[in-house]
C-alpha atoms as a PDB file:
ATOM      1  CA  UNK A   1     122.126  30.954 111.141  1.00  0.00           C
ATOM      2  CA  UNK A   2     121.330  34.210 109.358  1.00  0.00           C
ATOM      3  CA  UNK A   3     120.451  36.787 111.613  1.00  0.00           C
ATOM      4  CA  UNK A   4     117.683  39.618 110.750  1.00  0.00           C
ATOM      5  CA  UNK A   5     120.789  42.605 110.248  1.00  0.00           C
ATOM      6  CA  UNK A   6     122.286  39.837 107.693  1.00  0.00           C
ATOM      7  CA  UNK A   7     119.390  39.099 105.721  1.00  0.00           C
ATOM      8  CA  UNK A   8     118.348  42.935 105.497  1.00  0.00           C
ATOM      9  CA  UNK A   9     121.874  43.714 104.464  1.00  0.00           C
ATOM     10  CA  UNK A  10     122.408  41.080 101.805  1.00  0.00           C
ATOM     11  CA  UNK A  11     118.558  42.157 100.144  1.00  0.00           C
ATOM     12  CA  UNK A  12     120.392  45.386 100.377  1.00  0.00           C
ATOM     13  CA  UNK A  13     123.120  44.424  98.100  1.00  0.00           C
ATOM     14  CA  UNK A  14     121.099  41.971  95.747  1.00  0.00           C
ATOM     15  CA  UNK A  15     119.123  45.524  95.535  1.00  0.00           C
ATOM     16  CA  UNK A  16     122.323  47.330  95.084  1.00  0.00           C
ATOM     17  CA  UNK A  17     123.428  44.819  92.390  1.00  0.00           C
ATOM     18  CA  UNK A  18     120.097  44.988  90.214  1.00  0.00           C
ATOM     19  CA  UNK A  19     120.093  48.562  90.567  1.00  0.00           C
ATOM     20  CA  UNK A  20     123.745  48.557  89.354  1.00  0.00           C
ATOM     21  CA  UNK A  21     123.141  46.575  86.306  1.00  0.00           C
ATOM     22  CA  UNK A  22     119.646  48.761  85.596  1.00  0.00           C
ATOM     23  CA  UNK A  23     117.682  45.338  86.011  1.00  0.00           C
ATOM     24  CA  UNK A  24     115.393  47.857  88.438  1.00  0.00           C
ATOM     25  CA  UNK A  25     115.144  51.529  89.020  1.00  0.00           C
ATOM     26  CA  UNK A  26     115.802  52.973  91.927  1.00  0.00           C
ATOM     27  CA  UNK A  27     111.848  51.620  93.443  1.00  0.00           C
ATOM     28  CA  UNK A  28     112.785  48.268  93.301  1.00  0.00           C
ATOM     29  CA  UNK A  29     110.575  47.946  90.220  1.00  0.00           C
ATOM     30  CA  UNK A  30     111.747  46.306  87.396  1.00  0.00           C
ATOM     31  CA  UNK A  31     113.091  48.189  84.018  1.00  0.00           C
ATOM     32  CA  UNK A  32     110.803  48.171  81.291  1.00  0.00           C
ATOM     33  CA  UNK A  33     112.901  51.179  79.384  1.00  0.00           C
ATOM     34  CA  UNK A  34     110.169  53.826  80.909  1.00  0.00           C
ATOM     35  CA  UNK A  35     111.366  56.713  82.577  1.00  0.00           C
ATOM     36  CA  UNK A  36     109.052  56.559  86.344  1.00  0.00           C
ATOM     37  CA  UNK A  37     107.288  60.265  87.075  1.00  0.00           C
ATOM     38  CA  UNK A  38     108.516  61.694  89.908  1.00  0.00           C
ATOM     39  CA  UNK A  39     105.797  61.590  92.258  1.00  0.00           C
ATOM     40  CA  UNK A  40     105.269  65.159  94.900  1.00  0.00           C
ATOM     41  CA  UNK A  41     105.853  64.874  98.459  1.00  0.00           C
ATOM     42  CA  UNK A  42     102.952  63.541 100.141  1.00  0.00           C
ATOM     43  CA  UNK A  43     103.908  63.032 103.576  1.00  0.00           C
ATOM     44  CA  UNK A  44     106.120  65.309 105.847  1.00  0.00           C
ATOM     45  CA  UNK A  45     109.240  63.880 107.588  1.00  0.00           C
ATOM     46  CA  UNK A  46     110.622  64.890 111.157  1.00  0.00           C
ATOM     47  CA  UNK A  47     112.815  67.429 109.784  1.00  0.00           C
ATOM     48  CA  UNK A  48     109.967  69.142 107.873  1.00  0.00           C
ATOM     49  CA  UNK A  49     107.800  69.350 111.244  1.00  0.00           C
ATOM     50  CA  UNK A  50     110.666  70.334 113.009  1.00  0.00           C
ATOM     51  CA  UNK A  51     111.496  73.291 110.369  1.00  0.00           C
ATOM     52  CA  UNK A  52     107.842  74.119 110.848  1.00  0.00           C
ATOM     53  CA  UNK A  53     107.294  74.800 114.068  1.00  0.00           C
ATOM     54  CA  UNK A  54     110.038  76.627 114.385  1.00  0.00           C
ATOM     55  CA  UNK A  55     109.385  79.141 111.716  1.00  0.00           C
ATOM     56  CA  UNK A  56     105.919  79.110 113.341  1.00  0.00           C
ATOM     57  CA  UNK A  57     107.378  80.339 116.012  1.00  0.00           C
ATOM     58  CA  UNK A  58     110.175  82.871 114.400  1.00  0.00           C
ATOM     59  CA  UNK A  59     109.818  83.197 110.607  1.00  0.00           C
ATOM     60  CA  UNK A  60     112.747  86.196 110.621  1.00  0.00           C
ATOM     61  CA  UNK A  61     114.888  83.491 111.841  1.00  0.00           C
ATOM     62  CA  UNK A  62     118.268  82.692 109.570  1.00  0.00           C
ATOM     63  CA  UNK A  63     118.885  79.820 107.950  1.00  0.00           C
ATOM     64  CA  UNK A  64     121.996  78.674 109.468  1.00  0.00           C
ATOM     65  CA  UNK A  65     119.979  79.637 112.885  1.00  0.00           C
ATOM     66  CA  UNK A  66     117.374  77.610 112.131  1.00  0.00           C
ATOM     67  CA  UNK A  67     119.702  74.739 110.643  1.00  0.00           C
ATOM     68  CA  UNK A  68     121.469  74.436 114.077  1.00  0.00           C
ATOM     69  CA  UNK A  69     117.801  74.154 115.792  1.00  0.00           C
ATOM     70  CA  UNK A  70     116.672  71.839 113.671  1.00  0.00           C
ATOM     71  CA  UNK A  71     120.084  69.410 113.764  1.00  0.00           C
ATOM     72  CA  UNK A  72     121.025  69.922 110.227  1.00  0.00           C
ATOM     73  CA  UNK A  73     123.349  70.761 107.945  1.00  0.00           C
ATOM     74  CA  UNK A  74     122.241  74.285 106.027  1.00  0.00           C
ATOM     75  CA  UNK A  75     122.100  72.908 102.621  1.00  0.00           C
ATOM     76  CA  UNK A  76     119.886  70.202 104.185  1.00  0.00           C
ATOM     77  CA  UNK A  77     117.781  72.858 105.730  1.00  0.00           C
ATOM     78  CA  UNK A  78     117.821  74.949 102.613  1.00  0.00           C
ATOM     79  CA  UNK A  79     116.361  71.996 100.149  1.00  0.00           C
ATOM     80  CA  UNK A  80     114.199  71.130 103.026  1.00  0.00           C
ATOM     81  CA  UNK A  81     112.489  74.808 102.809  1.00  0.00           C
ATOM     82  CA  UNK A  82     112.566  74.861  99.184  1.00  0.00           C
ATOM     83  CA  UNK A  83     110.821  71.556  98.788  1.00  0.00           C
ATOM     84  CA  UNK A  84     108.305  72.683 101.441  1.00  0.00           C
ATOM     85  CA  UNK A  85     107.683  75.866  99.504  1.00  0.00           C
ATOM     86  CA  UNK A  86     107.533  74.578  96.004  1.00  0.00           C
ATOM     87  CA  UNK A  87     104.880  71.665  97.345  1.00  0.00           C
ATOM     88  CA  UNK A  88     102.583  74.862  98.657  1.00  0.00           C
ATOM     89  CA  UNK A  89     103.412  73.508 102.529  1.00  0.00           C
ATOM     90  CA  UNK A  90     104.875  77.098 103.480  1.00  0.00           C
ATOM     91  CA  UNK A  91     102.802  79.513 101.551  1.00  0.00           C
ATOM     92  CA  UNK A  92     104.630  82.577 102.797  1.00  0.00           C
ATOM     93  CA  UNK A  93     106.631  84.620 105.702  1.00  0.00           C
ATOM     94  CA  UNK A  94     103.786  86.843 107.625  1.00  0.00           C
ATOM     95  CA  UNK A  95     104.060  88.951 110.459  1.00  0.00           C
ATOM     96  CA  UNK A  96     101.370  87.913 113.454  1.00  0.00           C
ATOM     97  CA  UNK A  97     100.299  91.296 114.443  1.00  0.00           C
ATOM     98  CA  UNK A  98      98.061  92.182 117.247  1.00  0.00           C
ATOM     99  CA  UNK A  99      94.740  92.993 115.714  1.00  0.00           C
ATOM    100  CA  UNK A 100      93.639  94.868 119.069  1.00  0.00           C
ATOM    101  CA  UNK A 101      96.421  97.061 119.160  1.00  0.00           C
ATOM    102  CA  UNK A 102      95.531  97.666 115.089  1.00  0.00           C
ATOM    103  CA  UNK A 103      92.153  99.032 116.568  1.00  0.00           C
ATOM    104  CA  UNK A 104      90.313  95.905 115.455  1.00  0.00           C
ATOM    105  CA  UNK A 105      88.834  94.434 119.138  1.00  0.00           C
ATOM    106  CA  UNK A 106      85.690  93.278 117.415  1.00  0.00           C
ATOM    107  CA  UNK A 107      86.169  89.382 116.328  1.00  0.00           C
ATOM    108  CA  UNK A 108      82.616  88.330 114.427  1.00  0.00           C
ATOM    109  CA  UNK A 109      81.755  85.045 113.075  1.00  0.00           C
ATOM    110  CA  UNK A 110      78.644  85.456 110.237  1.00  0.00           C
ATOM    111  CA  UNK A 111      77.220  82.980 108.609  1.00  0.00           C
ATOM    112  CA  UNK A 112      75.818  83.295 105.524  1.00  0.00           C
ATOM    113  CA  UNK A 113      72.928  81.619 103.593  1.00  0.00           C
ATOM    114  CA  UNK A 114      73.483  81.674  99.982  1.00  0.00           C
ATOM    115  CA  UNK A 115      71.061  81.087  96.319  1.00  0.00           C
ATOM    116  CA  UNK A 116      72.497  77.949  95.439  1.00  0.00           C
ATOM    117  CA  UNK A 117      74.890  77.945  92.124  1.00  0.00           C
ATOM    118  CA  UNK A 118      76.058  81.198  93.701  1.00  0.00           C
ATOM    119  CA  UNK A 119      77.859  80.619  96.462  1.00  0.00           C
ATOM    120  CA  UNK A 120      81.849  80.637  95.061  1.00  0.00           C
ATOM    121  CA  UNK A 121      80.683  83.922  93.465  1.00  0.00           C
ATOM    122  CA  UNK A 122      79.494  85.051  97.170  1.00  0.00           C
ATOM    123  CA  UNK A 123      82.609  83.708  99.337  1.00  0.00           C
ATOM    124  CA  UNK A 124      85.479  84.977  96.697  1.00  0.00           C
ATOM    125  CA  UNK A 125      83.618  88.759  96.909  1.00  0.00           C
ATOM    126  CA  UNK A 126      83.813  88.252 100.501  1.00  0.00           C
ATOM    127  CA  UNK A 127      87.028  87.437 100.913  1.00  0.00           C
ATOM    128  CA  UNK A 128      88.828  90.206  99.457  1.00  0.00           C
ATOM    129  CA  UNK A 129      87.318  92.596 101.784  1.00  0.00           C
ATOM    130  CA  UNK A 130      90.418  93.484 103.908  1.00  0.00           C
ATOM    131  CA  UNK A 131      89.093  92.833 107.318  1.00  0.00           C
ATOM    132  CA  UNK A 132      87.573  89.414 106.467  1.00  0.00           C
ATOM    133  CA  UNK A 133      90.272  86.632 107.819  1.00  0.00           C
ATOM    134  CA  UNK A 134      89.385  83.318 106.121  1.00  0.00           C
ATOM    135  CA  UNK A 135      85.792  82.061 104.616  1.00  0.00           C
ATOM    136  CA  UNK A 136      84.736  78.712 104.869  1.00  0.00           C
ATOM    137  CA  UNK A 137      82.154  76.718 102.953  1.00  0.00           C
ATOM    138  CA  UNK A 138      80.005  74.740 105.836  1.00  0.00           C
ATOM    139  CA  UNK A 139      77.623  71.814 105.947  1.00  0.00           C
ATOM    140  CA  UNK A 140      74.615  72.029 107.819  1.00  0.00           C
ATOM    141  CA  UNK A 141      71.583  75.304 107.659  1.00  0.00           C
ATOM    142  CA  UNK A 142      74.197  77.345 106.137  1.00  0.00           C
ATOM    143  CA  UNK A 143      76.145  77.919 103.088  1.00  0.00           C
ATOM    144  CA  UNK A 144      79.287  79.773 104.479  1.00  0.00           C
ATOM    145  CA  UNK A 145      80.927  81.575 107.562  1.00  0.00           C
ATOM    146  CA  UNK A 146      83.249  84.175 107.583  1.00  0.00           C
ATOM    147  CA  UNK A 147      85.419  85.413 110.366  1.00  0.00           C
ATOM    148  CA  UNK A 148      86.373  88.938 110.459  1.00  0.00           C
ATOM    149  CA  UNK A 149      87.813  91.365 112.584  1.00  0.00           C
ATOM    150  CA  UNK A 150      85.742  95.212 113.091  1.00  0.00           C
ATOM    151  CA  UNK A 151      87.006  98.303 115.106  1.00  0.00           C
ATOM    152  CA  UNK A 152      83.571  98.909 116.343  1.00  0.00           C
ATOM    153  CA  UNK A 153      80.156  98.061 116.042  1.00  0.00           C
ATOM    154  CA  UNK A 154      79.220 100.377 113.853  1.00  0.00           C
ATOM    155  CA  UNK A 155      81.619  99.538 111.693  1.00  0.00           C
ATOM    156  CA  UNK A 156      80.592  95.622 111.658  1.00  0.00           C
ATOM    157  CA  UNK A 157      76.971  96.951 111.216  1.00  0.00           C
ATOM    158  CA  UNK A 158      78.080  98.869 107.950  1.00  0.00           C
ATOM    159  CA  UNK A 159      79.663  95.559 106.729  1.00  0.00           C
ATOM    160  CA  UNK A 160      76.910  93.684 107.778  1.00  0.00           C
ATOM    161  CA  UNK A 161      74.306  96.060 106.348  1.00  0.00           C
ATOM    162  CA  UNK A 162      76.346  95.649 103.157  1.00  0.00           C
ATOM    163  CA  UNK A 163      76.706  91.724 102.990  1.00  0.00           C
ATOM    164  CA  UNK A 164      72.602  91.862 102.797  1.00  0.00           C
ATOM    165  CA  UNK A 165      72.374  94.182 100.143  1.00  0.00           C
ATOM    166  CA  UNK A 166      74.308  91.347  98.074  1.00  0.00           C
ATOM    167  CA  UNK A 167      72.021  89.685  95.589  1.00  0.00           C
ATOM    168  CA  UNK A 168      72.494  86.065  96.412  1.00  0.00           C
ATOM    169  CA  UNK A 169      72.887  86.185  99.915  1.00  0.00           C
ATOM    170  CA  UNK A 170      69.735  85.520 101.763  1.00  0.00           C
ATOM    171  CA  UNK A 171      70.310  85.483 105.240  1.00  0.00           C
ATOM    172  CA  UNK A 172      73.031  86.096 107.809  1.00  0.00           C
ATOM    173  CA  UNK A 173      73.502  85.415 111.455  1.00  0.00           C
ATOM    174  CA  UNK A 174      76.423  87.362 113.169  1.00  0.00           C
ATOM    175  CA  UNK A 175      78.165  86.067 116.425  1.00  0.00           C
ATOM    176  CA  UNK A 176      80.317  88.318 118.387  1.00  0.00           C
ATOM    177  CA  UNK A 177      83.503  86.899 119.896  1.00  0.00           C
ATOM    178  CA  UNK A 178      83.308  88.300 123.829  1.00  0.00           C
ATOM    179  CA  UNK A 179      87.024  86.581 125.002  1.00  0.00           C
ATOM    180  CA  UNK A 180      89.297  84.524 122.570  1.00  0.00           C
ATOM    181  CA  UNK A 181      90.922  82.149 124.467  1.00  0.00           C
ATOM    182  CA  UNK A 182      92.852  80.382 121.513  1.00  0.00           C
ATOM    183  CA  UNK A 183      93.504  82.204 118.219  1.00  0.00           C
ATOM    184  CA  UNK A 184      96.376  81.054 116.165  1.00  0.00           C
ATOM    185  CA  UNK A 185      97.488  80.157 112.989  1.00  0.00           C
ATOM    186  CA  UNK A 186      99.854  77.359 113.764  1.00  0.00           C
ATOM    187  CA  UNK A 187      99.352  73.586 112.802  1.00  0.00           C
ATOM    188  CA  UNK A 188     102.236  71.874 113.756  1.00  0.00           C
END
């Protein structure tokens, strides 16, 4: 009686054996003399979240460091991060810096109420102002929100003051963070 290890193993070999004799490529599809595209890596394995958090945690970490965490070899680790990078999973190596200690205590949250057919225009002029964090678009009343960080409140009623004197925008409201009890950047 074949048991369920035998009957994987011997698929495993009749795969083995088509595979040998190019009867299928390396899918388990059959040849037609086409060469299959190589498709990008949708899905993240354990090793991936594993490289992930750590780095989330210590980014200045080394490689061979990070292999040992992780349970790898490094030239496992190193495709690993290479992969990750060229798919756009790890954009970059950042400091997290303290924005208080910076001198920016002031976290705001605007959102913004744009002309329609303008509002890409709007959020990408937004977003290169150097104390603006991210920019979202948004369902709902408004068009967009943008969270940035201020030293003052004069200084987030300059920007604000500014923002309105933008010819698409037609209306902001402006929420000011009192406590942040959660602010992070990690995923994993």
């Amino acid at each position: 009686m074949f048991t369920l290890f035998q009957s994987i193993c011997g698929d495993v070999y009749i795969f083995r054996d088509l595979l040998n004799k190019r009867q299928i490529n390396c899918w388990g599809v059959r040849s037609l003399g086409l060469k299959p595209k190589k498709s990008p890596k949708n899905t993240l394995d354990s090793i991936d979240i594993q490289i992930i958090r750590a780095l989330e945690e210590d980014s200045r970490v080394s490689l061979r460091k990070l292999a040992q965490r992780v349970g790898v070899t490094p030239n496992i680790l190193h495709n690993h991060v290479e992969a990750l990078e060229k798919e756009g999973v790890i954009l970059g190596y950042v400091p997290v810096v303290d924005a208080a200690k910076m001198g920016y205590a002031l976290t705001a949250i605007i959102m913004i109420q744009i002309e329609g057919g303008h509002i890409l225009e709007v959020e990408n002029q937004i977003a290169k102002e150097n104390n603006v964090l991210s920019v979202y678009d948004i369902t709902g009343e408004y068009d967009a929100v943008v969270f940035a960080k201020f030293r003052d409140n004069s200084s987030l009623n300059a920007f604000l003051k500014k923002l309105l004197t933008e010819r698409f925008i037609k209306r902001t409201t402006t929420l000011v963070a009192l406590n942040a009890v959660k602010e992070q950047s990690k995923i994993v």
